[in-house]
Protein backbone atom coordinates (compact mmCIF):
# COMPACT_ATOMS: atom_id res chain seq x y z
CA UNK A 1 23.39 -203.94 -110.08
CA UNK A 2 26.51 -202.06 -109.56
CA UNK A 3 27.13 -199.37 -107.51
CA UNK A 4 28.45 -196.13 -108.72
CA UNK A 5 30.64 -192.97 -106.61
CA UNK A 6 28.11 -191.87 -103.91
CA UNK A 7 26.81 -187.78 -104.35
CA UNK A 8 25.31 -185.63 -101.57
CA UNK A 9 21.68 -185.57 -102.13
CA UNK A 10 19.18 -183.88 -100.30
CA UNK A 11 16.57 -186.66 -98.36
CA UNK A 12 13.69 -186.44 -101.36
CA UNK A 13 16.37 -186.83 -104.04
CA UNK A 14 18.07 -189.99 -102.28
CA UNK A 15 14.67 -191.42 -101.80
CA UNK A 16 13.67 -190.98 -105.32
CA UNK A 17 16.68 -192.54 -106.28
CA UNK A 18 16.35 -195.21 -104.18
CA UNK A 19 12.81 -196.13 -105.55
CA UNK A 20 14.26 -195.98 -109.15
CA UNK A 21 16.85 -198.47 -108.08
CA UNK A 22 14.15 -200.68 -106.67
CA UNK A 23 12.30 -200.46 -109.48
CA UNK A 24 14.76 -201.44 -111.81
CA UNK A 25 16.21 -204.33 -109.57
CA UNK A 26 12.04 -205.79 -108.81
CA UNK A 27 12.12 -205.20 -112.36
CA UNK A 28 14.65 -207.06 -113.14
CA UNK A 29 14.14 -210.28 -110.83
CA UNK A 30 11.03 -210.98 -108.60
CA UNK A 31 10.33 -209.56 -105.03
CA UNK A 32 11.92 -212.71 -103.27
CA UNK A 33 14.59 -212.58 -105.45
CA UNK A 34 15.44 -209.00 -104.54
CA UNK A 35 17.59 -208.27 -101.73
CA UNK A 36 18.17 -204.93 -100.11
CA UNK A 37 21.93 -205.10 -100.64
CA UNK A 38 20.95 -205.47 -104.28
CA UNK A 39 18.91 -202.47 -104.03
CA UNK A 40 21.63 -200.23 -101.64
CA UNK A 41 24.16 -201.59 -104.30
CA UNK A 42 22.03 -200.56 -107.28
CA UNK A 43 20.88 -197.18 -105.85
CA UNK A 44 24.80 -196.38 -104.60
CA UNK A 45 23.73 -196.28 -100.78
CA UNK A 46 24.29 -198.21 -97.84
CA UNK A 47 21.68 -201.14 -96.60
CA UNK A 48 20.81 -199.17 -93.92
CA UNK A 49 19.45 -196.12 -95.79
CA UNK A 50 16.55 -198.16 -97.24
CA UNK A 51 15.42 -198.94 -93.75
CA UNK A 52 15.82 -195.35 -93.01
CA UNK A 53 13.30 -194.40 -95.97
CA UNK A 54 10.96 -197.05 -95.98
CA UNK A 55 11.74 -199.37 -93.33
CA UNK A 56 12.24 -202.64 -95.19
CA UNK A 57 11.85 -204.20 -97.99
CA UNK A 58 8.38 -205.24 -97.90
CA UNK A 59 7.67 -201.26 -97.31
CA UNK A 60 9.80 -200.20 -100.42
CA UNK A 61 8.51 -202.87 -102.60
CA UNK A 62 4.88 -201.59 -102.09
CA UNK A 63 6.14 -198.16 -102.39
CA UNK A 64 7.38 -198.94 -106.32
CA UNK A 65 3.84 -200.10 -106.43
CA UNK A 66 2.25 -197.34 -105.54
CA UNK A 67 4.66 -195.09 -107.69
CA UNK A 68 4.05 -197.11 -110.70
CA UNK A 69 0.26 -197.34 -110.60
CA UNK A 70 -1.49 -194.00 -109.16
CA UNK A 71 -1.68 -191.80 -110.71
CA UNK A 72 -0.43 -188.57 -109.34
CA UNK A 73 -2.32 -185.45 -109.47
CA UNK A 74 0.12 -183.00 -111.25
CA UNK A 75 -0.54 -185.58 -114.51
CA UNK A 76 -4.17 -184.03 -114.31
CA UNK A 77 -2.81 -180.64 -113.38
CA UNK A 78 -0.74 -180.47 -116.05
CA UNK A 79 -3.14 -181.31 -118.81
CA UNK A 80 -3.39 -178.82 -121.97
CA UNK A 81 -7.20 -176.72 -121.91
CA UNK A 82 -9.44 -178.04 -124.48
CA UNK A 83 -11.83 -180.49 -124.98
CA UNK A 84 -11.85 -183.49 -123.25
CA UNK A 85 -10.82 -185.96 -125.77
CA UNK A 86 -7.88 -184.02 -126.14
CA UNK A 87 -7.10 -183.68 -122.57
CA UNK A 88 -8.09 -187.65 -122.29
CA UNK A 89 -5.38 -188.30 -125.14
CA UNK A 90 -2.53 -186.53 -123.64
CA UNK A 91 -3.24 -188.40 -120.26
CA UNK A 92 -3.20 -191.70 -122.18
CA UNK A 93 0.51 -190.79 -123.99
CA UNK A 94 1.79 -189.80 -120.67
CA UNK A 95 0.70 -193.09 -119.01
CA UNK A 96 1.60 -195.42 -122.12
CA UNK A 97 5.16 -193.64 -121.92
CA UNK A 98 5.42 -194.48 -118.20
CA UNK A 99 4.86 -197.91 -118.74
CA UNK A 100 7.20 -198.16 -121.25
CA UNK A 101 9.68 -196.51 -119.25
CA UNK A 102 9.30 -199.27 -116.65
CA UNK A 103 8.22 -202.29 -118.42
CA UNK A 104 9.37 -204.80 -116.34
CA UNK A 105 8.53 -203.05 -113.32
CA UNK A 106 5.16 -202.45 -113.82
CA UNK A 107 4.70 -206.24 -115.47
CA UNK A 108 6.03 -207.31 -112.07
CA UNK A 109 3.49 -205.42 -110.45
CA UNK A 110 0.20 -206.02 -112.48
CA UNK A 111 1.53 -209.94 -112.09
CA UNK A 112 1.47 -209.65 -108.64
CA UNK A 113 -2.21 -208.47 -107.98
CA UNK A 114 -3.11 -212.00 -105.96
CA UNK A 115 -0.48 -210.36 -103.82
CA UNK A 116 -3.30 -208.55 -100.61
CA UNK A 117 -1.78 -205.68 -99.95
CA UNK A 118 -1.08 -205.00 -103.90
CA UNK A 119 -4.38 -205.57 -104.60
CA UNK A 120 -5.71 -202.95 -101.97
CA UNK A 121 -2.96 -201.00 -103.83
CA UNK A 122 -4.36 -201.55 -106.81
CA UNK A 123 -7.99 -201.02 -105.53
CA UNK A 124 -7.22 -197.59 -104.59
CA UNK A 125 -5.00 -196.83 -107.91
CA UNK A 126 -8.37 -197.32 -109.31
CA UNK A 127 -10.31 -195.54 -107.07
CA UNK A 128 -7.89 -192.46 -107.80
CA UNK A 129 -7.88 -193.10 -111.48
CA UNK A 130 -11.33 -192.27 -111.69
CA UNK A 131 -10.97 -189.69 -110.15
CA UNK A 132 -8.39 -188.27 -112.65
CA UNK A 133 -10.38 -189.55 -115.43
CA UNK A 134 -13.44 -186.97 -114.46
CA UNK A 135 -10.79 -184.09 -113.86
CA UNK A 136 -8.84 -184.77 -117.22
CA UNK A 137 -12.98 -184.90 -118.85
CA UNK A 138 -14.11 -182.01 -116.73
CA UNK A 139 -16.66 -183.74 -115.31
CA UNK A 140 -17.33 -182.65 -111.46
CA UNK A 141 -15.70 -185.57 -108.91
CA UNK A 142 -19.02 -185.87 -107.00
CA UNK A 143 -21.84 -188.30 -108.27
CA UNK A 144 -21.53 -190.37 -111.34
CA UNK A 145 -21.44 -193.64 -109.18
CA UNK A 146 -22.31 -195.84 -112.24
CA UNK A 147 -19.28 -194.15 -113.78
CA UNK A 148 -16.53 -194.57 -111.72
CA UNK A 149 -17.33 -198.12 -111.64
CA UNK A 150 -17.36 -198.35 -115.38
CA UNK A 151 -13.77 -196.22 -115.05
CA UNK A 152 -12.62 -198.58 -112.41
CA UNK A 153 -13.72 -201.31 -114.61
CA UNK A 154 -11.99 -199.72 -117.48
CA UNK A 155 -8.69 -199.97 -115.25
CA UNK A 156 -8.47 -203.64 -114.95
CA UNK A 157 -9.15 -203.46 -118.94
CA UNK A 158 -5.70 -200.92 -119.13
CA UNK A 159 -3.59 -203.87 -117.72
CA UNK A 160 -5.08 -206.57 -119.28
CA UNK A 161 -4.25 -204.52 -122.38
CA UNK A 162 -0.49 -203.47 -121.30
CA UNK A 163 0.28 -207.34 -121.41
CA UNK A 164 -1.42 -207.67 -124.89
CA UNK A 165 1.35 -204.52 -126.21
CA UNK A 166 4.26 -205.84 -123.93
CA UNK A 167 4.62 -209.59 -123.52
CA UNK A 168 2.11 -210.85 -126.43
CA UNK A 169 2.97 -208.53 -128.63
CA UNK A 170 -0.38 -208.33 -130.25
CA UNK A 171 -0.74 -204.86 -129.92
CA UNK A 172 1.84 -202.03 -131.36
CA UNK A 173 1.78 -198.91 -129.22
CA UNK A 174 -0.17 -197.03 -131.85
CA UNK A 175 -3.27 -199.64 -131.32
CA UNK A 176 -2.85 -199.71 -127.95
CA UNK A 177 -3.23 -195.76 -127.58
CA UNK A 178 -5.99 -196.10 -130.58
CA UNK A 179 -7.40 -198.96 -127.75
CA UNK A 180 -7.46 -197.04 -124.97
CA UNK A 181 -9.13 -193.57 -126.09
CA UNK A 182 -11.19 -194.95 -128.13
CA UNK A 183 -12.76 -196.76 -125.67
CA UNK A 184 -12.56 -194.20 -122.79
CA UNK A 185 -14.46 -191.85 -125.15
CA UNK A 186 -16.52 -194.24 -125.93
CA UNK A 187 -17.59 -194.99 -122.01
CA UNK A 188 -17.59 -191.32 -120.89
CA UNK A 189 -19.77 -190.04 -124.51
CA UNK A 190 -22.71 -193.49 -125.27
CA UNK A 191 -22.00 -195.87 -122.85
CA UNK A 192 -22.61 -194.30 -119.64
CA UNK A 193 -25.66 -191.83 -121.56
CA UNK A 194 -26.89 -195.32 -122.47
CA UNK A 195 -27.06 -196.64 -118.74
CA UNK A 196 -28.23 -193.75 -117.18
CA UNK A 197 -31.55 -193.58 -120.42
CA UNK A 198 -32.23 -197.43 -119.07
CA UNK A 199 -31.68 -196.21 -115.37
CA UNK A 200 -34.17 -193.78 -116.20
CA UNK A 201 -36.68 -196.19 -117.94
CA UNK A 202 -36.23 -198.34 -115.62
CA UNK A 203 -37.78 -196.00 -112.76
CA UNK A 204 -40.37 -194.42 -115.33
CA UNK A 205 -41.69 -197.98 -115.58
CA UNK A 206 -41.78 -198.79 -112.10
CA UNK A 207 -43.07 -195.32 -110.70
């Protein structure tokens, strides 16, 4: 965590850089183990800059937690027309490369869900998620409550599987990708068609 020459940034490119330092340093070592000199050192800034940005260290940390696990609405923007599976794919590379990108970061995150406040973090990644799931399928954001619980459901699934590919190495990347459309087509095209047939027997039988 060493400090290089410091450059004249404008305030949004000092704060991103501070956030990658942070990740790399919470990353690297745990959040008690992380200091704010370590992070002023790593990002080439003076302490007092982080408070100016975030305000502390408890702020910043659950700032790198937010980065690393909402996903931001230009991802969906950005998406190539054409079907949904293909749309759904491209989604899936882009996230699988972020997380390799930031391995350790985002491992320190996803291991720190009994953490409250990353938890309602990671509540509301989800929440958001399925939202960018319908987008990136073209399905319309409105309705489908059944299915954004089976998306949200799918999320915790995403991590579970992120620890398979990085720290149990049971999964290459290519399975893990494989994994994770396969099964988000699989949700969006007969699973969800399947619950909403017995929703509708369900009432038919009752009516």
């Amino acid at each position: 965590m060493s400090s290089g020459p410091r450059r004249r940034l404008d305030p949004a490119q000092r704060r991103a850089e501070i956030l990658a330092a942070a990740r790399r340093c919470f990353g690297a070592g745990s959040y008690a183990s992380v200091s704010t000199s370590d992070i002023a050192a790593a990002a080439g800034v003076a302490r007092p800059l982080i408070n100016h940005y975030f305000g502390g260290k408890r702020e910043l940390y659950l700032e790198v937690v937010r980065q690393m696990t909402i996903v931001p609405a230009p991802v969906v923007d950005a998406l190539p027309d054409g079907p949904p599976r293909l749309r759904l794919e491209v989604g899936i590379d882009r996230w699988i490369d972020v997380v390799e990108r930031n391995r350790d970061a985002w491992l320190t995150v996803i291991d720190a869900a009994h953490d409250p406040e990353v938890e309602r973090i990671l509540r509301e990644a989800d929440d958001i998620a399925a939202d960018r799931v319908l987008a990136a399928a073209l399905l319309p954001a409105d309705g489908h409550p059944q299915l954004r619980a089976m998306i949200r459901a799918y999320g915790g699934m995403l991590r579970a599987a992120s620890r398979e590919w990085l720290v149990r190495g049971t999964l290459e990347r290519a399975e893990l990708r494989a994994f994770l459309v396969e099964s988000l087509v699989q949700l969006l095209e007969t699973t969800y068609p399947a619950v909403l047939a017995q929703q509708a027997s369900e009432a038919e039988s009752t009516g």
